[in-house]
C-alpha atoms as a PDB file:
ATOM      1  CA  UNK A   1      78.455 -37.811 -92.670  1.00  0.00           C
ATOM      2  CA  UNK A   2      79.768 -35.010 -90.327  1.00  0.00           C
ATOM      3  CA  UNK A   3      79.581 -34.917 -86.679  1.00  0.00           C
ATOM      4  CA  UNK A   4      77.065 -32.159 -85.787  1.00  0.00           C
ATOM      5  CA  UNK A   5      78.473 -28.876 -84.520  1.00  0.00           C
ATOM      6  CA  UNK A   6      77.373 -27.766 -80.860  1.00  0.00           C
ATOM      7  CA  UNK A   7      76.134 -24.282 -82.742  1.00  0.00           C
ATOM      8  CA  UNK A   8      73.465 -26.847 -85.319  1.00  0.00           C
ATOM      9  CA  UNK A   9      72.903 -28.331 -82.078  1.00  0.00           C
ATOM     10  CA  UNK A  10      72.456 -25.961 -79.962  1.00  0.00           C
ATOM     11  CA  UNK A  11      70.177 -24.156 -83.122  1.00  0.00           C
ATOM     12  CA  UNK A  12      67.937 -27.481 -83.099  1.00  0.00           C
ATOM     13  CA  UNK A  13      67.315 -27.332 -79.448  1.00  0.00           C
ATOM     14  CA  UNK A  14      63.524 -27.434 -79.806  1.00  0.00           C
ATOM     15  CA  UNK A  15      63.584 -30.051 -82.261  1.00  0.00           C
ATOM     16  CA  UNK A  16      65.928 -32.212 -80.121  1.00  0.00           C
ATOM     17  CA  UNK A  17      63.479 -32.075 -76.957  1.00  0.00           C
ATOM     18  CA  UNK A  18      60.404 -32.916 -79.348  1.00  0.00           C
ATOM     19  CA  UNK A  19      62.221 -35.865 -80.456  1.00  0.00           C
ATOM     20  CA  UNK A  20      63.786 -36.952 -77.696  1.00  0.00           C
ATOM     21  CA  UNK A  21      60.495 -37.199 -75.800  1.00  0.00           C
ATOM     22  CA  UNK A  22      58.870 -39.439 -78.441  1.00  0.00           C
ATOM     23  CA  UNK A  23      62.039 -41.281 -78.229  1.00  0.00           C
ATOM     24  CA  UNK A  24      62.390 -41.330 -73.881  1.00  0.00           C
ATOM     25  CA  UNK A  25      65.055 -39.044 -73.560  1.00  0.00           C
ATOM     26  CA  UNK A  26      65.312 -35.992 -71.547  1.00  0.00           C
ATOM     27  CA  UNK A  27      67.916 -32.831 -69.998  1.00  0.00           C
ATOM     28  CA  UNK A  28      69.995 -33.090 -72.939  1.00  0.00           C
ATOM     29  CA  UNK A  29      73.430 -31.576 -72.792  1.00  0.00           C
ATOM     30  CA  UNK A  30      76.439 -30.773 -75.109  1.00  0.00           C
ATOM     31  CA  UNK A  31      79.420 -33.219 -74.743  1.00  0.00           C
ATOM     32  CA  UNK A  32      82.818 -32.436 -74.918  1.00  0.00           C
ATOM     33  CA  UNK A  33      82.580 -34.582 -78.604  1.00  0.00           C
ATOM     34  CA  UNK A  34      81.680 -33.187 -81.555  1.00  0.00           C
ATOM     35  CA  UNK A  35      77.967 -34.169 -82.498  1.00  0.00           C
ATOM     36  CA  UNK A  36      78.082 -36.292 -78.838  1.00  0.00           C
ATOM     37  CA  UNK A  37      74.643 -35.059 -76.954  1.00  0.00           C
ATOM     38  CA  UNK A  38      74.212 -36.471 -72.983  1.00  0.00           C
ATOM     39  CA  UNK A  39      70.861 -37.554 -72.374  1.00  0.00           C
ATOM     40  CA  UNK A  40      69.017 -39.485 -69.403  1.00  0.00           C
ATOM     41  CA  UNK A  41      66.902 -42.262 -70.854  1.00  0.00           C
ATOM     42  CA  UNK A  42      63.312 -42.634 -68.863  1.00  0.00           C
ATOM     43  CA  UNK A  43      62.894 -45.708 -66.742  1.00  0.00           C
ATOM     44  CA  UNK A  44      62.150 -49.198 -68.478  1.00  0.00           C
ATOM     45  CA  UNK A  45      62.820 -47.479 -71.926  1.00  0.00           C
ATOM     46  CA  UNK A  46      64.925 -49.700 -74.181  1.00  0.00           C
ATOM     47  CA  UNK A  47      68.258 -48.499 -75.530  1.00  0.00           C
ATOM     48  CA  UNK A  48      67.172 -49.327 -78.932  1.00  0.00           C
ATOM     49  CA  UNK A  49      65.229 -45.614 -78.417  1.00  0.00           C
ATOM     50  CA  UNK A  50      68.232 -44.248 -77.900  1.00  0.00           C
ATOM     51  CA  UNK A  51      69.755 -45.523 -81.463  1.00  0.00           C
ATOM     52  CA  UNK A  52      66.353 -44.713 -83.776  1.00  0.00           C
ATOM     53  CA  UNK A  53      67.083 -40.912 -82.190  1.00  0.00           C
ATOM     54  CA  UNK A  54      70.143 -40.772 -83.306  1.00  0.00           C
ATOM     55  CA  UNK A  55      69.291 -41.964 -86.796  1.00  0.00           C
ATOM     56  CA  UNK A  56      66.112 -39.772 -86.907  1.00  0.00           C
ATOM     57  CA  UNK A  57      67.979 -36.500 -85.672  1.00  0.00           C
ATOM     58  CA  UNK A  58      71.031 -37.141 -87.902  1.00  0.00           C
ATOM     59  CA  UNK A  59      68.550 -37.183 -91.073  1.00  0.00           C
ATOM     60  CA  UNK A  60      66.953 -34.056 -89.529  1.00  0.00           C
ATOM     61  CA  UNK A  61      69.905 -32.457 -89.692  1.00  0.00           C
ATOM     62  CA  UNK A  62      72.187 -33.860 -92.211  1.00  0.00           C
ATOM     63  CA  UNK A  63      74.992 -34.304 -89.367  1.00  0.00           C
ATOM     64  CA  UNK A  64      75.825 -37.007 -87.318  1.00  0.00           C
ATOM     65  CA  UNK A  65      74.609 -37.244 -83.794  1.00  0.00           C
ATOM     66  CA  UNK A  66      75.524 -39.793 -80.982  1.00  0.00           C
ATOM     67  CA  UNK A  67      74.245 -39.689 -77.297  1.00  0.00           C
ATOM     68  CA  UNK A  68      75.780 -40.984 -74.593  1.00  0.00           C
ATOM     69  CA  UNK A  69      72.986 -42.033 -71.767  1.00  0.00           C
ATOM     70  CA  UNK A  70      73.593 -41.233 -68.234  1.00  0.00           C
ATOM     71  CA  UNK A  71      74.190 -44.031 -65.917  1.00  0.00           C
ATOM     72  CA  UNK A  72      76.540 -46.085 -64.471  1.00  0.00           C
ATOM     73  CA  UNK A  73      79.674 -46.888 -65.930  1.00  0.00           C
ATOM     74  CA  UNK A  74      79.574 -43.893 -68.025  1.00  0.00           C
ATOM     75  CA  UNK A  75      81.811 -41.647 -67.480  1.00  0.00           C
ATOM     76  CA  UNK A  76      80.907 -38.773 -69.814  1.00  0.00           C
ATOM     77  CA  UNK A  77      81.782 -34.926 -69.816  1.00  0.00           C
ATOM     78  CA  UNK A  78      79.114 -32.717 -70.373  1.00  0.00           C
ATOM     79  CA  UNK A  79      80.065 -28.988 -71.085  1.00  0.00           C
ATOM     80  CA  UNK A  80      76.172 -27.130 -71.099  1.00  0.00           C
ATOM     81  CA  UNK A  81      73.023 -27.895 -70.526  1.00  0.00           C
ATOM     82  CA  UNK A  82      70.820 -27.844 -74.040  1.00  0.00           C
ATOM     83  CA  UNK A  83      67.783 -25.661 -73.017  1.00  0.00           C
ATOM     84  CA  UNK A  84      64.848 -25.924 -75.000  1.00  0.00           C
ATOM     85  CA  UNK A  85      64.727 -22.191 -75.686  1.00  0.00           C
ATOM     86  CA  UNK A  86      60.832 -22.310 -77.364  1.00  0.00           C
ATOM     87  CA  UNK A  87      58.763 -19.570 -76.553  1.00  0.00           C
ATOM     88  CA  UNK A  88      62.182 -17.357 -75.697  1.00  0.00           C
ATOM     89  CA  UNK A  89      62.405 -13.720 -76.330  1.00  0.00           C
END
């Protein structure tokens, strides 16, 4: 499977934030990696959330998609913030 481009990504927005909040993860950003999203991962919340999003959204959208949680010890460029755009003119 292909990495997901930032446009399917960035196209998805909505879904991603729906997702990511059943999942713990929130203020999602592009990374400088192809299909690489930056998310923060709410307090106490297992990493293991973290991998069943990526495995849901990659089936969602037929592309692969890794995040890379903020926190220490990673070091991780983000290049724009992915809005959730719902309800935008």
């Amino acid at each position: 499977m292909r990495p997901a481009t930032a446009t399917k990504l960035r196209a998805n927005a909505a879904t991603i934030h729906q997702l990511g909040r059943r999942h713990g993860l929130r203020s999602f950003a592009l990374s400088t990696e192809p299909g690489e999203l930056v998310a923060t991962l709410d307090t106490h919340r297992p990493y293991f959330d973290i991998t069943s999003f990526e495995t849901d959204l990659s089936g969602i959208l037929g592309a692969l998609v890794e995040v890379a949680p903020r926190g220490p010890g990673v070091d991780v460029e983000e290049i724009e913030p992915l809005n959730d755009l719902r309800g935008a003119a």
